[in-house]
Protein backbone atom coordinates (compact mmCIF):
# COMPACT_ATOMS: atom_id res chain seq x y z
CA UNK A 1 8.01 111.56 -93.94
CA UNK A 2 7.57 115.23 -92.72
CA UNK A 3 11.02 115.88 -94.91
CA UNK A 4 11.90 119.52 -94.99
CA UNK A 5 14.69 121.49 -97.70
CA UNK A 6 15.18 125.05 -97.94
CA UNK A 7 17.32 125.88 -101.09
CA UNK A 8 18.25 129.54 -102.23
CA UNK A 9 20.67 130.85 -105.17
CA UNK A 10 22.19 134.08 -105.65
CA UNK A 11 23.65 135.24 -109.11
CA UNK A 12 25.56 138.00 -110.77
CA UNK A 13 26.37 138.72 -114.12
CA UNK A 14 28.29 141.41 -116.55
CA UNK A 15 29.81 141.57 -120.11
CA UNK A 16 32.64 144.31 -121.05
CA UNK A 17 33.49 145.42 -124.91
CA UNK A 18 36.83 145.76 -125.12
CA UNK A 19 37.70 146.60 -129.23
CA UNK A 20 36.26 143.42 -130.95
CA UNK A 21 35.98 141.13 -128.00
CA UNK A 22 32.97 141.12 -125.78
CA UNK A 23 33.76 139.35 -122.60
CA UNK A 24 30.47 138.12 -120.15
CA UNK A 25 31.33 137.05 -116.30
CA UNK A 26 29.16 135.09 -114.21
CA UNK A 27 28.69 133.59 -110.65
CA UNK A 28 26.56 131.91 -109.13
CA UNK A 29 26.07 130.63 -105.34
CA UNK A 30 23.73 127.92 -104.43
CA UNK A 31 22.40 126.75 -100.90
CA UNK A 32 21.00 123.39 -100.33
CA UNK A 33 20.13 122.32 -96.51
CA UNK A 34 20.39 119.01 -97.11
CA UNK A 35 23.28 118.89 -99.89
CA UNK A 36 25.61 122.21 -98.66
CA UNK A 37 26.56 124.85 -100.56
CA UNK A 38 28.01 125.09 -104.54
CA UNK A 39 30.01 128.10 -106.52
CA UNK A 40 29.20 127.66 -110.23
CA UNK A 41 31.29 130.15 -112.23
CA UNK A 42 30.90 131.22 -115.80
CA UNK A 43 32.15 133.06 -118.42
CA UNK A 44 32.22 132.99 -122.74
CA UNK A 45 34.69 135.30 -124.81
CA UNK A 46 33.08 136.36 -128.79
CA UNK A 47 35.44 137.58 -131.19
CA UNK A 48 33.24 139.64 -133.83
CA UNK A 49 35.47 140.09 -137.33
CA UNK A 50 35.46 143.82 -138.90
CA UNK A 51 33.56 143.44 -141.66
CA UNK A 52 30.80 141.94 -138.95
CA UNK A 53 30.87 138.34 -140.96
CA UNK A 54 32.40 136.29 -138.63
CA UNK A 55 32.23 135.60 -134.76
CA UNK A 56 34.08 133.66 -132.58
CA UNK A 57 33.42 132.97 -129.40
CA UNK A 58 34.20 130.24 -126.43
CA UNK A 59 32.35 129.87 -123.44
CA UNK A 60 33.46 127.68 -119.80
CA UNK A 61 31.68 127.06 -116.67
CA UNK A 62 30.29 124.74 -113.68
CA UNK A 63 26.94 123.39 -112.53
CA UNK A 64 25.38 121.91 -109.74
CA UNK A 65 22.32 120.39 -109.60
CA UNK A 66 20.97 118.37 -106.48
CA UNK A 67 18.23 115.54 -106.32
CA UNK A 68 14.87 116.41 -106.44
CA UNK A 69 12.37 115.44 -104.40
CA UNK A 70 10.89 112.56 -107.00
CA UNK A 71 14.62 111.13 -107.11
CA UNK A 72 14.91 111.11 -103.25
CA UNK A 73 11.78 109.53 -102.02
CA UNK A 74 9.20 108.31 -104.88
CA UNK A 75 7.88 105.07 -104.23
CA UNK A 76 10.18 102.38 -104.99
CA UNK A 77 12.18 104.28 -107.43
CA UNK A 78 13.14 106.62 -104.92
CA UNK A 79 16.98 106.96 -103.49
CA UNK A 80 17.59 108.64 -99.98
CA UNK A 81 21.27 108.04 -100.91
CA UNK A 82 22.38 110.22 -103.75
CA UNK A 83 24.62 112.61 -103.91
CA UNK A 84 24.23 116.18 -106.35
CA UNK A 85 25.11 115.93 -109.67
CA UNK A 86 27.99 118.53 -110.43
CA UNK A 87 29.70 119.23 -113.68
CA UNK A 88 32.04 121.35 -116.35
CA UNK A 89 31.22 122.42 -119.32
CA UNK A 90 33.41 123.71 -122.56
CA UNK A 91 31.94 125.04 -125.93
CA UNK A 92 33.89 126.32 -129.04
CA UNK A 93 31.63 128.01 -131.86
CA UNK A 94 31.94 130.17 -134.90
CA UNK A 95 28.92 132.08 -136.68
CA UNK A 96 29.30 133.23 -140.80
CA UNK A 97 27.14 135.68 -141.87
CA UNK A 98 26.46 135.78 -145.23
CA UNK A 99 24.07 137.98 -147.29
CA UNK A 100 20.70 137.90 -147.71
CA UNK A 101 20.05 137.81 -143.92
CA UNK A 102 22.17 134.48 -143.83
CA UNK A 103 23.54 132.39 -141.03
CA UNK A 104 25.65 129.59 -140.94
CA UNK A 105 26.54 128.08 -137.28
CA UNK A 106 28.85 125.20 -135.48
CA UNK A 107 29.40 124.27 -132.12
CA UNK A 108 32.00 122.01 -130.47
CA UNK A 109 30.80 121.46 -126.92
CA UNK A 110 32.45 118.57 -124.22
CA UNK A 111 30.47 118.13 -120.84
CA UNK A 112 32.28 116.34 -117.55
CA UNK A 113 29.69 114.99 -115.04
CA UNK A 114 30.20 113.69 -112.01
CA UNK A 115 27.22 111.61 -109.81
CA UNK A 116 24.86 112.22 -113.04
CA UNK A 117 21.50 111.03 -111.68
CA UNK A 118 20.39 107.97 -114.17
CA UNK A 119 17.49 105.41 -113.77
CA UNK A 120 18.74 101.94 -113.62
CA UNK A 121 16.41 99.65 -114.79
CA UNK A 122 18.36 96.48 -113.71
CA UNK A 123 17.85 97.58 -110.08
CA UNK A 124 14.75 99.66 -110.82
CA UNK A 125 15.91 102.75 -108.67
CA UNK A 126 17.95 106.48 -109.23
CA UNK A 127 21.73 105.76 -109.14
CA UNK A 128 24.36 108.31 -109.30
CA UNK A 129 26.66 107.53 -111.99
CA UNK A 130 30.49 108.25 -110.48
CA UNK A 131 31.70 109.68 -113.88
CA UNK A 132 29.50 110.37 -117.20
CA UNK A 133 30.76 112.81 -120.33
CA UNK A 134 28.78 113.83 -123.34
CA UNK A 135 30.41 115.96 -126.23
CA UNK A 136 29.28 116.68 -129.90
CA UNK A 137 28.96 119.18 -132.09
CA UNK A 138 26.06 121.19 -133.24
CA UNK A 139 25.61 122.98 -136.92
CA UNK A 140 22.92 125.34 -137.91
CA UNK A 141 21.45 127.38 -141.03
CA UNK A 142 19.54 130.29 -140.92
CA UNK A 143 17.99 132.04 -144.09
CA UNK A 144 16.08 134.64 -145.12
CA UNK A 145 13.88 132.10 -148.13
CA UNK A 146 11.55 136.14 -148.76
CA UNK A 147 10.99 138.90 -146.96
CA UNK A 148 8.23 137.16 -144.61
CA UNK A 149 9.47 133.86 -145.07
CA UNK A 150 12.53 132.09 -143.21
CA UNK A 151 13.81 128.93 -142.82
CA UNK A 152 16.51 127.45 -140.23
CA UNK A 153 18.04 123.29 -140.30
CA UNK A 154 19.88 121.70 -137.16
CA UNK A 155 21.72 118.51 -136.71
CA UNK A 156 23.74 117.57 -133.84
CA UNK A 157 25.44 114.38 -133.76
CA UNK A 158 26.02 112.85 -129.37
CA UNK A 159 28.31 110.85 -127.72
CA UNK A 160 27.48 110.29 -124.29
CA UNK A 161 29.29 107.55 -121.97
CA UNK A 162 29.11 106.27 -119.01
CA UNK A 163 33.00 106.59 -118.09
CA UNK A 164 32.49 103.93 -115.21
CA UNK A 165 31.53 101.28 -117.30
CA UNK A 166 32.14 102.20 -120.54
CA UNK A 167 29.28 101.96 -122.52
CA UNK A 168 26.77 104.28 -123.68
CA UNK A 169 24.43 106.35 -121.64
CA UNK A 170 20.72 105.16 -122.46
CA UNK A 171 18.35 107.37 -124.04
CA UNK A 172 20.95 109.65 -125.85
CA UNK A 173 20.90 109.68 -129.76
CA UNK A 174 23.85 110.17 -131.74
CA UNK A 175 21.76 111.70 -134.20
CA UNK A 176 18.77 113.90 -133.96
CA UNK A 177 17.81 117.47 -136.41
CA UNK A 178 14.83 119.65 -136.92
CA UNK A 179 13.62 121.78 -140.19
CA UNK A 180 12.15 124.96 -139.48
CA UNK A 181 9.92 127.58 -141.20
CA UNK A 182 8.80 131.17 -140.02
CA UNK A 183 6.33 132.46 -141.99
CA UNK A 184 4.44 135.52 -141.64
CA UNK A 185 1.36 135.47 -144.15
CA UNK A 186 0.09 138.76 -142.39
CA UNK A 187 0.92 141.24 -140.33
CA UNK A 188 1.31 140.27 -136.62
CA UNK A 189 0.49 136.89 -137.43
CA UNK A 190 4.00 133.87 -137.22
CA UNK A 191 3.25 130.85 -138.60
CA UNK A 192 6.30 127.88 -137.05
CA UNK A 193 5.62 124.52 -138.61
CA UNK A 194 8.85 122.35 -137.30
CA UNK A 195 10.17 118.72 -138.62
CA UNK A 196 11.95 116.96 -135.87
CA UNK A 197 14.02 113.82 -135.99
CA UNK A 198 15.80 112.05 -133.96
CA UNK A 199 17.84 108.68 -134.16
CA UNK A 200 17.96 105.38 -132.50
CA UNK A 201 18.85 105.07 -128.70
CA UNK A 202 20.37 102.78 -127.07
CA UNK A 203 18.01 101.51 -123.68
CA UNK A 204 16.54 98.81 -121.20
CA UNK A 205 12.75 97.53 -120.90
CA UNK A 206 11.78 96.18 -117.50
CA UNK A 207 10.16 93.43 -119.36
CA UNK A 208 13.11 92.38 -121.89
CA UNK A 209 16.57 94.06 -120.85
CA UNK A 210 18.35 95.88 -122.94
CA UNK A 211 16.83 97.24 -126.65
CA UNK A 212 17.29 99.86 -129.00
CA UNK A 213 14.97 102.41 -129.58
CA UNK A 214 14.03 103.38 -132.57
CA UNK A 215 14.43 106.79 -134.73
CA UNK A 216 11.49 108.71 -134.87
CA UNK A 217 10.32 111.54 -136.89
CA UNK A 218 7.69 114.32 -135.38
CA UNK A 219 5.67 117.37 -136.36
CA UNK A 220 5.08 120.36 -134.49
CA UNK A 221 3.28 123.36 -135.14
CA UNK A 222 2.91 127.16 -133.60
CA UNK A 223 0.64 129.70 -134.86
CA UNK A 224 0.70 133.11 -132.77
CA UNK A 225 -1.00 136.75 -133.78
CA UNK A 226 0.08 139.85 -132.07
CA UNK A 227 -3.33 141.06 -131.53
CA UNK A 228 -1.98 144.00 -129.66
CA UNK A 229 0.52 145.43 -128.08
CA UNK A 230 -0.77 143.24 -124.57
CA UNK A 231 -2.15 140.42 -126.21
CA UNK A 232 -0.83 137.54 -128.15
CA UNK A 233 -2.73 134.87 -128.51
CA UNK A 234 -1.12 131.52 -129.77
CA UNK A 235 -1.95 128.02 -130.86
CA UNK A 236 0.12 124.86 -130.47
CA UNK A 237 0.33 121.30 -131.68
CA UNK A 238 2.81 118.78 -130.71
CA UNK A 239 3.30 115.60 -132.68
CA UNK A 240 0.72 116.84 -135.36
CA UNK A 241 0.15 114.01 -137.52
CA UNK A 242 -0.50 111.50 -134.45
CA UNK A 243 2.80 109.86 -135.11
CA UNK A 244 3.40 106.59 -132.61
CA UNK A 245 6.81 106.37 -130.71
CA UNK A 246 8.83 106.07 -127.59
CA UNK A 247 10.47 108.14 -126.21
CA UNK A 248 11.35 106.03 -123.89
CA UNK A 249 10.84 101.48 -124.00
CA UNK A 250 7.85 101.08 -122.88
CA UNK A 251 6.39 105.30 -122.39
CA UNK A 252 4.72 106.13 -125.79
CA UNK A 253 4.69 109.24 -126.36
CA UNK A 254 1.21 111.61 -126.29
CA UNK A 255 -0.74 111.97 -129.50
């Protein structure tokens, strides 16, 4: 439709030390022709103990994120009419560092959203939902397993809602983890096998309305040798074992 946008960002950022409290300050301006202009602050505050075993540290800020092009004007799908998505963001963490090149991790995060971009089935186009939070908490392990040999375990656990309606946001588990392993048989060469899972989602199929989707459980796999200093060559497999799922009803995911 001989559509034109010009967008351009500028950004700053700085962190101070002050005793045990290291303080990082950010800004960021964003120009949209068709959507105006957004400030997107942000800054975190880390508390690191004495004897170095625990830190502390809370972070804030703002985003602002306008359609894309896709959203706007794909075939059908497509929605002239919506508006950027904006939002604020909290997060409250701690980190315990134990011995043996330990570390133990959790995260409290809350996200406000406002005109969150969503496909709607029902109607089969991009809608802007009015008001949309998600919030959770993260935990993590690290460890040390032998001196070339580490291993690291997530699980967060969601809840995202549409605050307009009151129900769930599709395609967001409440439950999804991974199992990790570094391994470094030789020098130069990293070996990162990786067990993924994640739970059941809540979603609509254009043929049958609303479904759940069910948990899945995937395999990935990284090999990568630093041949030299300029060269690193590296070999990756997603969803190893061929395992069959959806990621979405009705878009199986690649083999």
């Amino acid at each position: 439709q001989d559509g034109r946008t010009t967008i351009w960002g500028i950004g700053a950022q700085d962190a101070w030390t002050l005793g045990a409290f290291i303080v990082t300050a950010g800004l960021r301006y964003d120009h949209n022709s068709a959507f105006g202009e957004a400030w997107s602050p942000r800054g975190t505050i880390s508390w690191l103990s004495e004897n170095r075993l625990w830190k502390v540290r809370f972070s804030g800020g703002t985003g602002f994120r306008a359609p894309t092009v896709g959203e706007l004007f794909y075939p059908f799908s497509g929605n002239p009419d919506l508006q950027p998505e904006t939002s604020v963001s909290w997060e409250l963490g701690a980190e315990y560092y134990v011995c043996n090149e330990g570390r133990a991790e959790v995260s409290l995060f809350w996200n406000d959203l406002t005109n969150l971009i969503v496909y709607d089935f029902n109607q089969q186009l991009n809608l802007n939902v009015g008001k949309a939070r998600t919030r959770g908490v993260e935990i993590g392990w690290r460890q040390a397993v032998l001196p070339n040999l580490s291993a690291d375990v997530s699980y967060t656990y969601l809840d995202a809602d549409n605050l307009v309606t009151d129900e769930p946001l599709a395609r967001r588990p409440h439950n999804s983890a991974s199992l990790g392993v570094d391994w470094r048989p030789l020098p130069g060469l990293d070996l990162y096998p990786r067990l993924l899972f994640v739970g059941s989602r809540r979603d609509v199929s254009e043929v049958t309305g609303p479904v759940t989707d069910p948990a899945y459980v995937s395999v990935d796999f990284t090999g990568r040798w630093q041949a030299t200093e300029l060269l690193a060559p590296y070999l990756r497999f997603t969803n190893l074992f061929n395992h069959q799922y959806d990621e979405a009803a009705g878009y199986p995911n690649p083999g």
